[in-house]
C-alpha atoms as a PDB file:
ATOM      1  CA  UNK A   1     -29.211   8.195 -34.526  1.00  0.00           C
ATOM      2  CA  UNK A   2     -26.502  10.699 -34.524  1.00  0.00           C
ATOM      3  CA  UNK A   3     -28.647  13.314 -35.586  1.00  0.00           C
ATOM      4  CA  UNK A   4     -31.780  12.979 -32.785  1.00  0.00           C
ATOM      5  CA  UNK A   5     -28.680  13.042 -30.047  1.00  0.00           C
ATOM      6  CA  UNK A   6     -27.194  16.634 -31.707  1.00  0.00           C
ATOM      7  CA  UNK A   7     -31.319  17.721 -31.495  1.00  0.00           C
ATOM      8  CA  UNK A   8     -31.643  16.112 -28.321  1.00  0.00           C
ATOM      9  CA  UNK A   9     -28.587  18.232 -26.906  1.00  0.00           C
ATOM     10  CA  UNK A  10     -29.392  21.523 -28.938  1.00  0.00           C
ATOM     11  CA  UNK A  11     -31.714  22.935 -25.894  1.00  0.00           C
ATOM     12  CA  UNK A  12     -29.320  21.921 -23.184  1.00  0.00           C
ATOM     13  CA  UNK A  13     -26.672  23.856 -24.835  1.00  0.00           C
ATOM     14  CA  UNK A  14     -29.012  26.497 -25.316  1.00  0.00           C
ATOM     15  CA  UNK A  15     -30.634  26.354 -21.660  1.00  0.00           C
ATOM     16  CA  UNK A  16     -26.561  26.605 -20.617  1.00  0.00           C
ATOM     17  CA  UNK A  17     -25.653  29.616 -21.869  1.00  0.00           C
ATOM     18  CA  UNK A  18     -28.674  31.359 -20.444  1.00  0.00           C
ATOM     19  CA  UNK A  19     -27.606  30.401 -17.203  1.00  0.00           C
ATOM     20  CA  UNK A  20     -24.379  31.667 -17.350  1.00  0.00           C
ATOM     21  CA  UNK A  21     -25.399  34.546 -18.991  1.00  0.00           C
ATOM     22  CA  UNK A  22     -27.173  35.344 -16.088  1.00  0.00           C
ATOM     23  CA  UNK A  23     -25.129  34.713 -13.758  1.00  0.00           C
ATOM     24  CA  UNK A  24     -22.805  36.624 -15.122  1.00  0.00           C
ATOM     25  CA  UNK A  25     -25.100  39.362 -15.474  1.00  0.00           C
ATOM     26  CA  UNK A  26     -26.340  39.223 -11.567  1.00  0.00           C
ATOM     27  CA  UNK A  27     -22.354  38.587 -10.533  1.00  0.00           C
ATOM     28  CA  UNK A  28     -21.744  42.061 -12.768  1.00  0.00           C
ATOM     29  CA  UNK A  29     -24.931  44.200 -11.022  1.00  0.00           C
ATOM     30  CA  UNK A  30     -23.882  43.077  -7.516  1.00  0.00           C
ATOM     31  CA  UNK A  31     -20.232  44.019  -8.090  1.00  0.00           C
ATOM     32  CA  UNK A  32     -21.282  47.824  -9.691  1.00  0.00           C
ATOM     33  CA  UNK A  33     -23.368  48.586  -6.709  1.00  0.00           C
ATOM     34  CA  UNK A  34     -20.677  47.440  -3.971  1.00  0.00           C
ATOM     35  CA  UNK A  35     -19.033  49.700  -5.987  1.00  0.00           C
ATOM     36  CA  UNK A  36     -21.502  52.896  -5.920  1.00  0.00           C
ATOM     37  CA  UNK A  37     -21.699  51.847  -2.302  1.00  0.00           C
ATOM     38  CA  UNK A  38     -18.083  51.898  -1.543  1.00  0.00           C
ATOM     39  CA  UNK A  39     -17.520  54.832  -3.704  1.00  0.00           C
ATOM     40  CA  UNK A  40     -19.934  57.075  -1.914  1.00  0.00           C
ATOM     41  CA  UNK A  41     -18.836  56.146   1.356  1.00  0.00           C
ATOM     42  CA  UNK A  42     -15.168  57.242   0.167  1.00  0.00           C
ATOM     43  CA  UNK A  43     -16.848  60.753  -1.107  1.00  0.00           C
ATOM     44  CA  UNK A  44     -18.633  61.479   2.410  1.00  0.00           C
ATOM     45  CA  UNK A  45     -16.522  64.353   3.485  1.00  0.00           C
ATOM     46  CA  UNK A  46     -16.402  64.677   7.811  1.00  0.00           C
ATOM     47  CA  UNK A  47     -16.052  67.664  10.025  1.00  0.00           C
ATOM     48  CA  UNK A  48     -15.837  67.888  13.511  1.00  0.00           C
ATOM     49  CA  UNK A  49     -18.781  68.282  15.735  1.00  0.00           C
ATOM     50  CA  UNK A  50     -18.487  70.953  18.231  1.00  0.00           C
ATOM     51  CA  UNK A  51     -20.788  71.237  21.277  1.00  0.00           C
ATOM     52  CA  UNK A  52     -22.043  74.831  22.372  1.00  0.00           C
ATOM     53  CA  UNK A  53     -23.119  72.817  26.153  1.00  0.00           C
ATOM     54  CA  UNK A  54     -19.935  72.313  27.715  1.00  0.00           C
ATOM     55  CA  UNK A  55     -21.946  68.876  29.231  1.00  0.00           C
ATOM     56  CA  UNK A  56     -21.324  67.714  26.097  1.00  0.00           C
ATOM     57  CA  UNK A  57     -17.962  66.638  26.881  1.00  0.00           C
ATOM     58  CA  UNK A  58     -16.614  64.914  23.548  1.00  0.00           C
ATOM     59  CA  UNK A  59     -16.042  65.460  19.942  1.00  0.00           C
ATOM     60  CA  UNK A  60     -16.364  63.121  16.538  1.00  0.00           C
ATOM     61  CA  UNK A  61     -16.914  63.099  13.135  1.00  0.00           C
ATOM     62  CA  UNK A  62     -20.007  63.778  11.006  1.00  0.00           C
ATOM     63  CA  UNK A  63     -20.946  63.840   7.528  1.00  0.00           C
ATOM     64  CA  UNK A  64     -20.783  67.116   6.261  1.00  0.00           C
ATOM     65  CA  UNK A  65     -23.704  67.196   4.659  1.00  0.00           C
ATOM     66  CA  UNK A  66     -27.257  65.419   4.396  1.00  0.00           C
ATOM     67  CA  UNK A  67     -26.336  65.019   8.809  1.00  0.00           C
ATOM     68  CA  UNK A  68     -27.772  67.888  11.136  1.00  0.00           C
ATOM     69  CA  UNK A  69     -26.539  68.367  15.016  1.00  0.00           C
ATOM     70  CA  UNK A  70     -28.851  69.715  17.409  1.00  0.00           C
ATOM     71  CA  UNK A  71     -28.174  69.937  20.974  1.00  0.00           C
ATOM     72  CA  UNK A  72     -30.963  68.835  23.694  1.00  0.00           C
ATOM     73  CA  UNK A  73     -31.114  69.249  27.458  1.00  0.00           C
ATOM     74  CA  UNK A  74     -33.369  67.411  29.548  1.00  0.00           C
ATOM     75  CA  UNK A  75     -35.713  69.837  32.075  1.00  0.00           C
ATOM     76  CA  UNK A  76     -37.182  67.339  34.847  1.00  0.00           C
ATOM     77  CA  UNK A  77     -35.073  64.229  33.824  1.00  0.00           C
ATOM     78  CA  UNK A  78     -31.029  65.141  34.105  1.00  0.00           C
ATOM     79  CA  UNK A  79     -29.581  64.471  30.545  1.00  0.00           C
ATOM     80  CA  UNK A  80     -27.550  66.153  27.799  1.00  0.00           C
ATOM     81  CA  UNK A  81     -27.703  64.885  24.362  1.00  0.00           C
ATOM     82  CA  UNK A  82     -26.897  65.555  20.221  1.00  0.00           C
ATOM     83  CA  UNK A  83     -28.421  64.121  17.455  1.00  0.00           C
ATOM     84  CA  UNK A  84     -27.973  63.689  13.890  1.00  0.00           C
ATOM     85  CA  UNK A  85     -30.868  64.063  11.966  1.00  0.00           C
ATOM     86  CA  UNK A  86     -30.110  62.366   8.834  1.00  0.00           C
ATOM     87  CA  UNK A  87     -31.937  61.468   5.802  1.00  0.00           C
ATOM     88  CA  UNK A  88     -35.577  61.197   5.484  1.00  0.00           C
ATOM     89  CA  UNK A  89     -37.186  58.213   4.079  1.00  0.00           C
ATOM     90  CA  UNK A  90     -40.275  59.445   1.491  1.00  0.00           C
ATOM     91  CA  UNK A  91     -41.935  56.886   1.925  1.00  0.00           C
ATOM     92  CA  UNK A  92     -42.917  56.852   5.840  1.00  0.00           C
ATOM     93  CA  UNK A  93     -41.486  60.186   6.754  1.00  0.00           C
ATOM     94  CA  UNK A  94     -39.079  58.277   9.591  1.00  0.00           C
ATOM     95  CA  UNK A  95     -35.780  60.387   9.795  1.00  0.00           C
ATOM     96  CA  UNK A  96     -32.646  58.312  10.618  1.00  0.00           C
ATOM     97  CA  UNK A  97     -31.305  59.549  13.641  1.00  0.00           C
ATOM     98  CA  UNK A  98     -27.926  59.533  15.730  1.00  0.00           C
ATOM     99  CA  UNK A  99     -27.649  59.783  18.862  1.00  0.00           C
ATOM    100  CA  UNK A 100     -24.937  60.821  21.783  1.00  0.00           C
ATOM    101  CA  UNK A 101     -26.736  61.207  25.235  1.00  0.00           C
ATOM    102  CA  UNK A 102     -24.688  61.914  28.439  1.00  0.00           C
ATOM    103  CA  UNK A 103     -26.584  61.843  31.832  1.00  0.00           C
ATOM    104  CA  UNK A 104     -25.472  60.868  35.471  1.00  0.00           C
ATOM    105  CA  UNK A 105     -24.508  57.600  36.092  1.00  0.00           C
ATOM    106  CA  UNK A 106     -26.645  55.808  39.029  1.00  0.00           C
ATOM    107  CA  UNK A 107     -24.545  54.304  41.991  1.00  0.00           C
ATOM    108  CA  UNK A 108     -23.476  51.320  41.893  1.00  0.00           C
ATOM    109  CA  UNK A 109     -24.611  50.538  37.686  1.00  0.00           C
ATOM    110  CA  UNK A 110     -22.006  49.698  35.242  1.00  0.00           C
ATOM    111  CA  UNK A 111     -22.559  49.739  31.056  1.00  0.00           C
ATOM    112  CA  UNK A 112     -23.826  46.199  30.856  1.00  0.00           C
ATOM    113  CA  UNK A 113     -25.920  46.706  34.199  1.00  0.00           C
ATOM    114  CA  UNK A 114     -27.653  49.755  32.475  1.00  0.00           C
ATOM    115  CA  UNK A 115     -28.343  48.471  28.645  1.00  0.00           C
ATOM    116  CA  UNK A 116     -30.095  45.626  30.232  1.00  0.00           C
ATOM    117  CA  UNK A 117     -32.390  47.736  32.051  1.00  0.00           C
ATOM    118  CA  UNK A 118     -33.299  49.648  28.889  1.00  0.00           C
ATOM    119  CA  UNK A 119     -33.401  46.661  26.464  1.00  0.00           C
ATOM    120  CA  UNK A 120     -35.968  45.517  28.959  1.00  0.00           C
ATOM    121  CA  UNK A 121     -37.960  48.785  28.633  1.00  0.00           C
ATOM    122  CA  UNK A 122     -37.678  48.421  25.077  1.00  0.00           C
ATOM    123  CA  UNK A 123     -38.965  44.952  25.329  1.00  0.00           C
ATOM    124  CA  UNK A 124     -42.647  46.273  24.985  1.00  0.00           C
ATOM    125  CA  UNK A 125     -42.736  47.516  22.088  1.00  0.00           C
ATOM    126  CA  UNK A 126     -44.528  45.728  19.327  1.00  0.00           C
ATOM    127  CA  UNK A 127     -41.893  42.938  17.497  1.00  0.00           C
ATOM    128  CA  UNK A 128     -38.630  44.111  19.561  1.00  0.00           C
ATOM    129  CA  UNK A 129     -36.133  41.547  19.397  1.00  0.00           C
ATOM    130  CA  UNK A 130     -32.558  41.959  20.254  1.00  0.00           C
ATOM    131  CA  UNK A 131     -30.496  40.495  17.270  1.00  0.00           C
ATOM    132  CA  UNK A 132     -26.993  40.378  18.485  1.00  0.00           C
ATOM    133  CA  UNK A 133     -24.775  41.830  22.045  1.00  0.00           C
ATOM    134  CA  UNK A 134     -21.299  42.688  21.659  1.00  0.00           C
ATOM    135  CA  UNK A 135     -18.502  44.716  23.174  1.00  0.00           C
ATOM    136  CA  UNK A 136     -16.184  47.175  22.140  1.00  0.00           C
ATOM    137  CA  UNK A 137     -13.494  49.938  23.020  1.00  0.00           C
ATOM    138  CA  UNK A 138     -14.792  53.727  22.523  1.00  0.00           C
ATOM    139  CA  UNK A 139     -13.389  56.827  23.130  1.00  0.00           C
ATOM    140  CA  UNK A 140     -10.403  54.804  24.753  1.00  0.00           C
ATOM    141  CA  UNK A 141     -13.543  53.426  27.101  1.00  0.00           C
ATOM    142  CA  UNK A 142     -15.032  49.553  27.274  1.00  0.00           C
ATOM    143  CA  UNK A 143     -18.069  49.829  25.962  1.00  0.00           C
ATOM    144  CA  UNK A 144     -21.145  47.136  25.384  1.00  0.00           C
ATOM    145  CA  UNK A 145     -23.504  47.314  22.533  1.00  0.00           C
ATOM    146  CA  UNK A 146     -27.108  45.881  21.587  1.00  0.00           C
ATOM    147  CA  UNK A 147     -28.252  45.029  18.086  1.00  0.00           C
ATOM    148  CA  UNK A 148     -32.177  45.307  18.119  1.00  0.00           C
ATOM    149  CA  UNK A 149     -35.270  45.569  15.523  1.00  0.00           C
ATOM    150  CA  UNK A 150     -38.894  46.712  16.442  1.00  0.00           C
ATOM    151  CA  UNK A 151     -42.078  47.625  14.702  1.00  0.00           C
ATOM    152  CA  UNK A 152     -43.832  51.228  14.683  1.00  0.00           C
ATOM    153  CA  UNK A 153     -46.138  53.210  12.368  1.00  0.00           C
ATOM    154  CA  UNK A 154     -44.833  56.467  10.742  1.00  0.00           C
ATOM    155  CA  UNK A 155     -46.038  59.344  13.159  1.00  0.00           C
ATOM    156  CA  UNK A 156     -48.123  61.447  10.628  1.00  0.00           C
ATOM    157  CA  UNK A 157     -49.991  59.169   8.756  1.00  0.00           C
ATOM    158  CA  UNK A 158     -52.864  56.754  10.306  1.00  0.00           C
ATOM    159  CA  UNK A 159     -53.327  54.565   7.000  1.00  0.00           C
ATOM    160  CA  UNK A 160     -49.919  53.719   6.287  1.00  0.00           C
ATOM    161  CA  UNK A 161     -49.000  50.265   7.570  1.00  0.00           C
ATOM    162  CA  UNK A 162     -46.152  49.760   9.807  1.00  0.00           C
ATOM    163  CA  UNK A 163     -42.401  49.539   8.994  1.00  0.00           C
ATOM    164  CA  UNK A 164     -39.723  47.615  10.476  1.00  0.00           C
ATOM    165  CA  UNK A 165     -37.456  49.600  12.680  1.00  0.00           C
ATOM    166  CA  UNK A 166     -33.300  48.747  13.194  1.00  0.00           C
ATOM    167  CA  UNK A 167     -31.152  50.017  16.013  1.00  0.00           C
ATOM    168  CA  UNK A 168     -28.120  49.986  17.528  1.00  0.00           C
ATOM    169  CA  UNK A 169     -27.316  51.131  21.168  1.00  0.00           C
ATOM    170  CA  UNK A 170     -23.486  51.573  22.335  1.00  0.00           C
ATOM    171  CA  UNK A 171     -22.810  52.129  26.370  1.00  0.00           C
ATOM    172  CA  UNK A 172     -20.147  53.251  28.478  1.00  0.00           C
ATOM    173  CA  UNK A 173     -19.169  54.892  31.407  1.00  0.00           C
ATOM    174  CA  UNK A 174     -16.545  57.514  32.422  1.00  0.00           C
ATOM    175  CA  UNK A 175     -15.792  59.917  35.357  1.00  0.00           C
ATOM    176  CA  UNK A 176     -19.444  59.207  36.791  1.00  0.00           C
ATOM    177  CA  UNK A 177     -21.492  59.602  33.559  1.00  0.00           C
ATOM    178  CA  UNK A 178     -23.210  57.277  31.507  1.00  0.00           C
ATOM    179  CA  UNK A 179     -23.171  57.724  27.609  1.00  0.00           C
ATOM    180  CA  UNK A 180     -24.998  56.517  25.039  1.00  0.00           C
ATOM    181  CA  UNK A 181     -24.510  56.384  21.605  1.00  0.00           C
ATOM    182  CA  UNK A 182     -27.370  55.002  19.468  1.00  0.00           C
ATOM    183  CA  UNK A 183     -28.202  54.935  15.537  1.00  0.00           C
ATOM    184  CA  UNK A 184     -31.768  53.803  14.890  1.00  0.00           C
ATOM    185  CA  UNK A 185     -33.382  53.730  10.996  1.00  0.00           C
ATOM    186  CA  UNK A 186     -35.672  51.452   8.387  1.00  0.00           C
ATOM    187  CA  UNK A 187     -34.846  48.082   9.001  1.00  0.00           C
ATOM    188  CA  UNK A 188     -34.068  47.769   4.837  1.00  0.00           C
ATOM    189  CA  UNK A 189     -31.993  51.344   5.073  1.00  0.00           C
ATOM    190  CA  UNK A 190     -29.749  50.471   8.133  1.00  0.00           C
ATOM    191  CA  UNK A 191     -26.613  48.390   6.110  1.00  0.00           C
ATOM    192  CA  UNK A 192     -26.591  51.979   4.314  1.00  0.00           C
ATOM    193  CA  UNK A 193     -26.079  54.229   7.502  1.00  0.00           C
ATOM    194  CA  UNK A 194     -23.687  51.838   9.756  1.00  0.00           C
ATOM    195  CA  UNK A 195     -20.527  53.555   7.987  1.00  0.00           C
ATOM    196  CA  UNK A 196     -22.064  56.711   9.331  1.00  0.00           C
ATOM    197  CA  UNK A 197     -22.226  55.251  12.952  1.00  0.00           C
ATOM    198  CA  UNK A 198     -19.037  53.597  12.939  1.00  0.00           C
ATOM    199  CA  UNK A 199     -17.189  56.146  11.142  1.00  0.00           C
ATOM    200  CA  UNK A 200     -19.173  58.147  14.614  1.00  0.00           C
ATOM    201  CA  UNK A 201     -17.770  55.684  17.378  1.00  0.00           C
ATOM    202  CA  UNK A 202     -14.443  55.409  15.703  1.00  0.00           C
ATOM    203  CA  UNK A 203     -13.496  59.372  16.183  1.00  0.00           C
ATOM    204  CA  UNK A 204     -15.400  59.556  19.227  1.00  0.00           C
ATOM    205  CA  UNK A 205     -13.293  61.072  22.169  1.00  0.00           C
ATOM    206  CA  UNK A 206     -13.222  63.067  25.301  1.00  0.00           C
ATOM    207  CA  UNK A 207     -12.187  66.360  25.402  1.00  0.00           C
ATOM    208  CA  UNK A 208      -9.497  67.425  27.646  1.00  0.00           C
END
């Protein structure tokens, strides 16, 4: 009798160290690439972006490399704006992109009034959904923000299916102008490029 209960318990035993083993295992992974992650982020050296279009009224803090500014002006539409053109994903081509737009703000239209209107706008394009709202303080400003997802195909290639898009749109007003801050990237790539954007928002400020 004793010996069918040691047989009986043999593969339980067994079956119980595999299971720890791999949870220790997964536990170990997750840990090393929080560290990689947290590492890199440390590494990212920042410089000071510097506009040549004195519309371009603020200043903050950019990667120094694998992040390149270039400065836009709107012709027929009134609007200033930079953007960082980041990394490239191989697969689809899509470019991760940060924004900072500056343009006149309409009479009468605060922040809040304003990302509604363009939330709606973006409301039409194929799987948008806004995921979370939220408000902050930037560039010593209130500001109000939109968490949002859409779907789009990759520009330059017909047969390649569509890919989940992720954005984030910041708002706020000052001295009569509206600005806009935005980060928008793959849905599975944007948890990598937030410390970009906040990093972004956090040294944002108004020259004097």
């Amino acid at each position: 009798m004793s010996m069918q209960k040691k047989n009986w318990k043999k593969p339980f035993l067994i079956f119980g160290v595999i299971i720890v083993t791999i949870t220790v295992g997964a536990c170990t992974f997750y840990f090393l690439e929080a560290q990689k992650i947290s590492q890199s982020q440390i590494m990212l050296k920042y410089v000071q972006f510097k506009a040549e279009n004195s519309s371009l009224n603020f200043t903050f803090e950019y990667p120094e490399t694998g992040w390149t500014p270039v400065e836009v002006s709107g012709g027929t539409e009134k609007y200033d704006l930079v953007y960082l053109r980041g990394p490239v994903h191989t697969e689809n081509g899509f470019t991760t992109l940060i924004h900072a737009t500056v343009r006149p703000l309409e009479s009468g239209k605060t922040a809040p009034d304003l990302l509604e209107a363009y939330l709606k706008m973006d409301s039409n394009l194929p799987k948008f959904k806004v995921l979370h709202k939220g408000a902050r303080e930037v560039g010593g400003e209130k500001a109000v923000s939109a968490l949002y997802e859409y779907e789009s195909f990759p520009l330059f290639s017909e047969k390649a299916p569509p890919v989940m898009l992720k954005g984030i749109r910041v708002y706020l007003t000052s001295k009569g102008r509206l600005y806009e801050l935005m980060l928008e990237t793959i849905g599975s790539q944007y948890d990598n490029y937030t410390p970009v954007f906040e990093h972004v928002l956090k040294t944002f400020q108004f020259k004097k």
